[in-house]
C-alpha atoms as a PDB file:
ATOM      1  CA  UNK A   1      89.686 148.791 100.824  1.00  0.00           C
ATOM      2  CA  UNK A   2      91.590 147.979  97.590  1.00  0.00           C
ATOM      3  CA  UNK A   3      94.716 147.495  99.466  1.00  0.00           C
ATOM      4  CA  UNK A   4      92.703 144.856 101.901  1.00  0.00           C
ATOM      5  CA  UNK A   5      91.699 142.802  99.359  1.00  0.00           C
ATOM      6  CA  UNK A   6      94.649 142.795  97.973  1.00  0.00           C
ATOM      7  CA  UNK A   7      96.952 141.393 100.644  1.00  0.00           C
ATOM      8  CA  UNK A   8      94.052 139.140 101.768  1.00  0.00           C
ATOM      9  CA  UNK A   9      94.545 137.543  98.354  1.00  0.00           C
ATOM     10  CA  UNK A  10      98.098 137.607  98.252  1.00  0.00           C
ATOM     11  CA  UNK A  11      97.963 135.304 101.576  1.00  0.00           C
ATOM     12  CA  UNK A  12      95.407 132.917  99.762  1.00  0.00           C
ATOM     13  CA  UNK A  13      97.566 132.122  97.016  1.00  0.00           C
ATOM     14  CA  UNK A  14     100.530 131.727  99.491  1.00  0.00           C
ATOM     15  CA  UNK A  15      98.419 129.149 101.620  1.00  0.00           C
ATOM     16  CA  UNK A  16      97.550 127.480  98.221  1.00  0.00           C
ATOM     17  CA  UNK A  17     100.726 126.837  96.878  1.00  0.00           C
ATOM     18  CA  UNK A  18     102.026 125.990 100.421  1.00  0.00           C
ATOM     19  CA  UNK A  19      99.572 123.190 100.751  1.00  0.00           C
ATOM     20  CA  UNK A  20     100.310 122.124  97.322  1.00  0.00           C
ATOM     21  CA  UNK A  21     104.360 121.646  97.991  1.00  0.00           C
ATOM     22  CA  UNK A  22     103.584 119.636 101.274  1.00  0.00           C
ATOM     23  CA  UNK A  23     101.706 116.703  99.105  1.00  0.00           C
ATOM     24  CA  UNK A  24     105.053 116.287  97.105  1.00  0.00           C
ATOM     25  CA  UNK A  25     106.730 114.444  99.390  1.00  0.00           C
ATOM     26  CA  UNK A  26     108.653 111.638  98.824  1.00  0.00           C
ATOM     27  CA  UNK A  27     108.159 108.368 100.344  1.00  0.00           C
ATOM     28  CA  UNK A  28     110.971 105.271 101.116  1.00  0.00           C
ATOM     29  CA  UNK A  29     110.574 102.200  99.874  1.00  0.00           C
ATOM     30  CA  UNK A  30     112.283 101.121 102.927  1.00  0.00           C
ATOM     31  CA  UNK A  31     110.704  98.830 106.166  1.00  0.00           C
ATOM     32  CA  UNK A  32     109.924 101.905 107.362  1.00  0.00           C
ATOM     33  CA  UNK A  33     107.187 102.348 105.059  1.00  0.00           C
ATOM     34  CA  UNK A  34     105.560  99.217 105.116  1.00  0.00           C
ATOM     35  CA  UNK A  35     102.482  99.015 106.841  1.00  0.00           C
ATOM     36  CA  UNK A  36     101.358  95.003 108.588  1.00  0.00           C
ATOM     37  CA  UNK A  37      98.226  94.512 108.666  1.00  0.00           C
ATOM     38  CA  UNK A  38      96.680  92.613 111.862  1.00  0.00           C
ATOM     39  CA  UNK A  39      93.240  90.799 111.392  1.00  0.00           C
ATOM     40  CA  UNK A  40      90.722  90.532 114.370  1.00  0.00           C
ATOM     41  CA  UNK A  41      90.549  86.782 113.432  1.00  0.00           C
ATOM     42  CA  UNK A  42      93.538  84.874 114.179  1.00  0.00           C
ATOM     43  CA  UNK A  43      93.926  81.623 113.154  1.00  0.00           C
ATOM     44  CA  UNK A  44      96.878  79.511 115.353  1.00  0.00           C
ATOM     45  CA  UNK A  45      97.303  76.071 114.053  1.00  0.00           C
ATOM     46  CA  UNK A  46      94.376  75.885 111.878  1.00  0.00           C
ATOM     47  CA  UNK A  47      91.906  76.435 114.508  1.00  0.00           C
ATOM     48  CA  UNK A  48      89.460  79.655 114.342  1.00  0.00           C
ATOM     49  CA  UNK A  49      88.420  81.202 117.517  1.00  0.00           C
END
C-alpha cells in the first residue's frame, strides 16, 4: 500500500512541475503575435450602419 502511494505521488509532482514549465514560454514580439481586433460596428465613410 505504501509503495502505491508512493508512486501515485511521485506522478503528481511530475504532472505539477510539467504544467508549470509549459506556462514559461516565450512569446515574439513579432506580427505574428499581434492580435486585430474587428468590431461588429463598422463605420465606412463616416456613416454607421
Amino acid at each position: 500500500m505504501l509503495y502505491q502511494f508512493r508512486y501515485l505521488f511521485f506522478i503528481f509532482v511530475f504532472f505539477c512541475f510539467t504544467n508549470s514549465m509549459a506556462l514559461e514560454t516565450d512569446w515574439s514580439v513579432g506580427s505574428e503575435s499581434q492580435v486585430r481586433l474587428i468590431s461588429p460596428l463598422t463605420h465606412n465613410d463616416n456613416q454607421s450602419e
